[in-house]
N, C-alpha and C. Protein backbone atom coordinates (compact mmCIF):
# COMPACT_ATOMS: atom_id res chain seq x y z
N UNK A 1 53.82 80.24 49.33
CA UNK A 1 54.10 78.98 49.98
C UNK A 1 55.25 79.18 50.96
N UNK A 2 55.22 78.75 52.06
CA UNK A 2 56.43 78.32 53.04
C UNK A 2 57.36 77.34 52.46
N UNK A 3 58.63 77.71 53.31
CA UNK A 3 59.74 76.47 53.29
C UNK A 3 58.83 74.97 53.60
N UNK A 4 58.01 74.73 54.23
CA UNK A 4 57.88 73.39 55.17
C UNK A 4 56.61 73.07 53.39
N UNK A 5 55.60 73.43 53.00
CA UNK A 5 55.12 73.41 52.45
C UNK A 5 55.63 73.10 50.87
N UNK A 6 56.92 74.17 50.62
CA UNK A 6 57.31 73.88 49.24
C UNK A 6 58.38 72.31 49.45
N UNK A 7 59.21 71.81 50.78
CA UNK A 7 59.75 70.99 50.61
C UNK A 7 58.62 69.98 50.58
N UNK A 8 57.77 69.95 50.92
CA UNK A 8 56.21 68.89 50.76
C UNK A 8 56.46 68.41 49.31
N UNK A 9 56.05 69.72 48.52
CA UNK A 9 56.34 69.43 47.54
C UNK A 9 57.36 69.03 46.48
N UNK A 10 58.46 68.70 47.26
CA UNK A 10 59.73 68.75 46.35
C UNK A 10 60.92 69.64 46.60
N UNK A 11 60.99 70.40 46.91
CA UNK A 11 61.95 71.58 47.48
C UNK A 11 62.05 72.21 46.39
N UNK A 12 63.06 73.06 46.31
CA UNK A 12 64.06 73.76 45.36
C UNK A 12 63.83 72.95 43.93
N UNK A 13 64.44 71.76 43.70
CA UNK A 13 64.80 70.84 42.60
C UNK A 13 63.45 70.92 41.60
N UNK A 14 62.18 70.57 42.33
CA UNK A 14 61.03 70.46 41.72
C UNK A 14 60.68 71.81 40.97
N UNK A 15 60.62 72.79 41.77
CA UNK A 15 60.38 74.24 41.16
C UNK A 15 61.11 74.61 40.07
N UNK A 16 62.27 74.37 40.11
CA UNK A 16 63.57 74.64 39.42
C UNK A 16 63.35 73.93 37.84
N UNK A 17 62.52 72.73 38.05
CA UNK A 17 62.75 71.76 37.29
C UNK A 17 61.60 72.02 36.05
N UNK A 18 60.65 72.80 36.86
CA UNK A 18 59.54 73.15 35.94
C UNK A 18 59.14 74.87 35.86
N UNK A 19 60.48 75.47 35.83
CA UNK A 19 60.66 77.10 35.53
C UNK A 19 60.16 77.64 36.49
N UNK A 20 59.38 77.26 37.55
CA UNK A 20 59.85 78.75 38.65
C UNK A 20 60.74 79.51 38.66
N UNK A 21 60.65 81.08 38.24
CA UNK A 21 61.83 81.63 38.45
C UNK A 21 62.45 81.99 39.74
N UNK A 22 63.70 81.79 39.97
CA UNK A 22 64.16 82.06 40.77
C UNK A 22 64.57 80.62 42.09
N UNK A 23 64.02 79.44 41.51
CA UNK A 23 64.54 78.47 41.84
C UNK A 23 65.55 77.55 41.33
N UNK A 24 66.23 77.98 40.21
CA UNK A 24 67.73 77.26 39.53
C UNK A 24 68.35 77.87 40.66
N UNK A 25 68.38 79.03 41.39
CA UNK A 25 69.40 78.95 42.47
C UNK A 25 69.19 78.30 44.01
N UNK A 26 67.71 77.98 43.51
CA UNK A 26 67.19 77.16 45.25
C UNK A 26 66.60 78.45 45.98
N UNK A 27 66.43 79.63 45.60
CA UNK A 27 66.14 80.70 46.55
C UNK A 27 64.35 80.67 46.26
N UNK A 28 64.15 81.37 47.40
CA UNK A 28 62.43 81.49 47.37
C UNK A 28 61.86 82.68 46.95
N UNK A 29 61.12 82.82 45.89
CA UNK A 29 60.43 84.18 44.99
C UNK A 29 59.25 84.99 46.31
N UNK A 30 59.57 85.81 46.05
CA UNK A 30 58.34 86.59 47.14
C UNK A 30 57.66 87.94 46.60
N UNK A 31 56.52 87.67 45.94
CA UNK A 31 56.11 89.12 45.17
C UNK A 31 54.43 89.24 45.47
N UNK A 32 53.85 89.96 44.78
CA UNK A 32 52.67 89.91 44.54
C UNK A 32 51.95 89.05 43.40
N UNK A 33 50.65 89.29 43.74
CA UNK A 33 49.84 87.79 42.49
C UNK A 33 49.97 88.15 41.27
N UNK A 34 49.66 89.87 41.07
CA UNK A 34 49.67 90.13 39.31
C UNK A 34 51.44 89.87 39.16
N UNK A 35 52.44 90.12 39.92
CA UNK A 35 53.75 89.60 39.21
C UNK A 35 53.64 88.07 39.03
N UNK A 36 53.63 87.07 39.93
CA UNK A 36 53.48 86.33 39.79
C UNK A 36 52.89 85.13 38.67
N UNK A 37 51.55 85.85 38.47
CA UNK A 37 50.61 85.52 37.95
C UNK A 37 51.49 85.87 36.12
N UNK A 38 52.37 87.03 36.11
CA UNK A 38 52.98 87.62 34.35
C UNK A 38 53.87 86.82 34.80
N UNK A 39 54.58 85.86 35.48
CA UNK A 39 55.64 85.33 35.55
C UNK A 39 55.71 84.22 34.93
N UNK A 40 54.49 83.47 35.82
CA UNK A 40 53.89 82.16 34.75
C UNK A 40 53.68 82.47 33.23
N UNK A 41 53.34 83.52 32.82
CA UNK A 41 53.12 83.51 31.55
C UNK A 41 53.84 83.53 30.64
N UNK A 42 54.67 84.94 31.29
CA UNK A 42 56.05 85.33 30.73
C UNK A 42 57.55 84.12 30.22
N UNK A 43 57.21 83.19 31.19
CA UNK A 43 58.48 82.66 31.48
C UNK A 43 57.97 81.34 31.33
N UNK A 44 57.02 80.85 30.61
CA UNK A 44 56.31 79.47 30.06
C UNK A 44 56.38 78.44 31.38
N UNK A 45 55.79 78.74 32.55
CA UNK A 45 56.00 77.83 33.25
C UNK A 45 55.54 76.46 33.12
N UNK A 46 55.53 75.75 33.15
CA UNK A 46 54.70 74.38 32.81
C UNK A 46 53.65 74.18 33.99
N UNK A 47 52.70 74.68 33.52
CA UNK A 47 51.68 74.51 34.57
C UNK A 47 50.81 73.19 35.24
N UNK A 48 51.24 72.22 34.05
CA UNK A 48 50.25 71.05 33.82
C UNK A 48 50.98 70.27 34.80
N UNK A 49 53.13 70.50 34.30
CA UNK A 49 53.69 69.69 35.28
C UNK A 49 53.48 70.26 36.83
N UNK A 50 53.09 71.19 37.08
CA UNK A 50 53.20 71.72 38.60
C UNK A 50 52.09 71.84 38.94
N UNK A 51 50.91 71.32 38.59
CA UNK A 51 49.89 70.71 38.74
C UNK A 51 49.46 69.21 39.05
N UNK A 52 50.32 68.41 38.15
CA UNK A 52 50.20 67.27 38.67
C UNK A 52 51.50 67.00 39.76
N UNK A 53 52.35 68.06 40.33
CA UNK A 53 52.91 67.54 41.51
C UNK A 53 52.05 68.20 42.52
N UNK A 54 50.92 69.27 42.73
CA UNK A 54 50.28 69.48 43.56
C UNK A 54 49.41 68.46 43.78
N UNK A 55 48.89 67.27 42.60
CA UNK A 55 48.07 66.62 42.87
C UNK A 55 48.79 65.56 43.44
N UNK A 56 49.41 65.09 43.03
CA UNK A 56 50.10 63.96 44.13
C UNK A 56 50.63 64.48 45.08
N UNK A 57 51.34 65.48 45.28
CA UNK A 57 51.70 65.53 47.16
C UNK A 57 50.27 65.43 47.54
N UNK A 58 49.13 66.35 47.14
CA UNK A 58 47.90 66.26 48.13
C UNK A 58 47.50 65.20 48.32
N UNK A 59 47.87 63.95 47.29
CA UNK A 59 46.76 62.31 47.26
C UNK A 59 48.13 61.94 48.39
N UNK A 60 49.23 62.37 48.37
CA UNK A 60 50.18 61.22 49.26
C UNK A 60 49.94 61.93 50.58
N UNK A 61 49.91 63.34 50.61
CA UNK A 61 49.47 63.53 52.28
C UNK A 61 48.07 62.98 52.61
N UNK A 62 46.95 62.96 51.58
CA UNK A 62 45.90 62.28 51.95
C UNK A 62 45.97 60.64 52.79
N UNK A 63 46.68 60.15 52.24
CA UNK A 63 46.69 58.97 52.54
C UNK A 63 47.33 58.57 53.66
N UNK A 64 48.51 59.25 53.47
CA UNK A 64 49.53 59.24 55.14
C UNK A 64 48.72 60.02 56.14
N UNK A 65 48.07 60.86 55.71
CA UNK A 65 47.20 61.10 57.04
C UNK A 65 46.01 60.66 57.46
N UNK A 66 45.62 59.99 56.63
CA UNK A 66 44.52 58.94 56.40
C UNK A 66 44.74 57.69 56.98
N UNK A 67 46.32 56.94 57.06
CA UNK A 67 46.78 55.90 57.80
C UNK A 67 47.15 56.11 59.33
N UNK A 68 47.83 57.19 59.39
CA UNK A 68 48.13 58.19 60.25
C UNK A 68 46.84 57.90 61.38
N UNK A 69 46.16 58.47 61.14
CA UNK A 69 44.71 58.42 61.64
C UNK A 69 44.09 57.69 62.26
N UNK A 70 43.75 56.43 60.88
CA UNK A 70 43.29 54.81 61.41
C UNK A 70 44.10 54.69 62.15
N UNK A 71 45.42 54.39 62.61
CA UNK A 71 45.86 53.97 63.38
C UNK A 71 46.22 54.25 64.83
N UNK A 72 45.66 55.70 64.99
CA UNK A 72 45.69 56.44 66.20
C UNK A 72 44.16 56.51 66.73
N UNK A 73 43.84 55.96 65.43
CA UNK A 73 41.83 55.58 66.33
C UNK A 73 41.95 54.59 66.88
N UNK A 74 42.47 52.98 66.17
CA UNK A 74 42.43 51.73 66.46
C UNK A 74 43.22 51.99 68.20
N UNK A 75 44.31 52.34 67.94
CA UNK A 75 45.18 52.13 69.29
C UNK A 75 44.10 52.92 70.63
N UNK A 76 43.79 53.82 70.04
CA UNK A 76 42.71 54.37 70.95
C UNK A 76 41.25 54.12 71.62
N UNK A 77 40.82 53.45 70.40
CA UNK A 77 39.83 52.32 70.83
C UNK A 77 40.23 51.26 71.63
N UNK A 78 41.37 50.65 71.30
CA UNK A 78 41.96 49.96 71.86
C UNK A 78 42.12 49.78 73.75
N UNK A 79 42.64 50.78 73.90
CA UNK A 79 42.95 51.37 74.87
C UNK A 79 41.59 51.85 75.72
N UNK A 80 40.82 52.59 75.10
CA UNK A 80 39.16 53.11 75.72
C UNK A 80 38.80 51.57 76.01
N UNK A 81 38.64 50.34 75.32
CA UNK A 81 37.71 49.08 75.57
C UNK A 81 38.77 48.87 76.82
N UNK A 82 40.41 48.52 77.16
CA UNK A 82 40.84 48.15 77.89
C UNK A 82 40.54 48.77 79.42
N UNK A 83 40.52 49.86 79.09
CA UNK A 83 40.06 50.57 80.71
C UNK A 83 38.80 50.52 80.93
N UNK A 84 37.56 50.61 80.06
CA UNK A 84 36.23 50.21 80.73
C UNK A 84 36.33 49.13 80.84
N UNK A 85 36.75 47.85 80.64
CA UNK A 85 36.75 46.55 80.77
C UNK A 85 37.55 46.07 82.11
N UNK A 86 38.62 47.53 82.94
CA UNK A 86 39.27 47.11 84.13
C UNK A 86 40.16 46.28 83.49
């Protein structure tokens, strides 16, 4: 994960909060998947909790970009009817 991506999710605090290692100091882990992968195991990560924060950032970016959206269609429609209409 990126900086812009993990603060999506929470930053530092969130990781930290549910045993990522190497986030009680706020720093970012960078390895391969089989370390990774013995890290979670090793080090009891709570998977269920860092699962359900992947699922809500994804439902809250869904939606903000989902409003996001409608509202850059409407104004745009908007705008398309005003100029064919002169």
């Amino acid at each position: 994960m990126n900086e812009r991506q993990q603060a999506l999710l929470g930053g530092a605090p969130v990781f930290s909060a549910i045993g990522v290692p190497g986030f009680a100091r706020g720093g970012i882990v960078t390895s391969s998947s089989p370390t990774i992968q013995n890290s979670i195991v090793n080090n009891n990560i709570n998977v269920e909790a860092m699962a359900e924060i992947f699922r809500q950032a994804v439902m809250d970016g869904a939606i903000s970009g989902t409003y996001s959206g409608s509202r850059k269609g409407i104004v745009d429609l908007t705008e398309n009817s005003y100029i064919a209409n002169g």
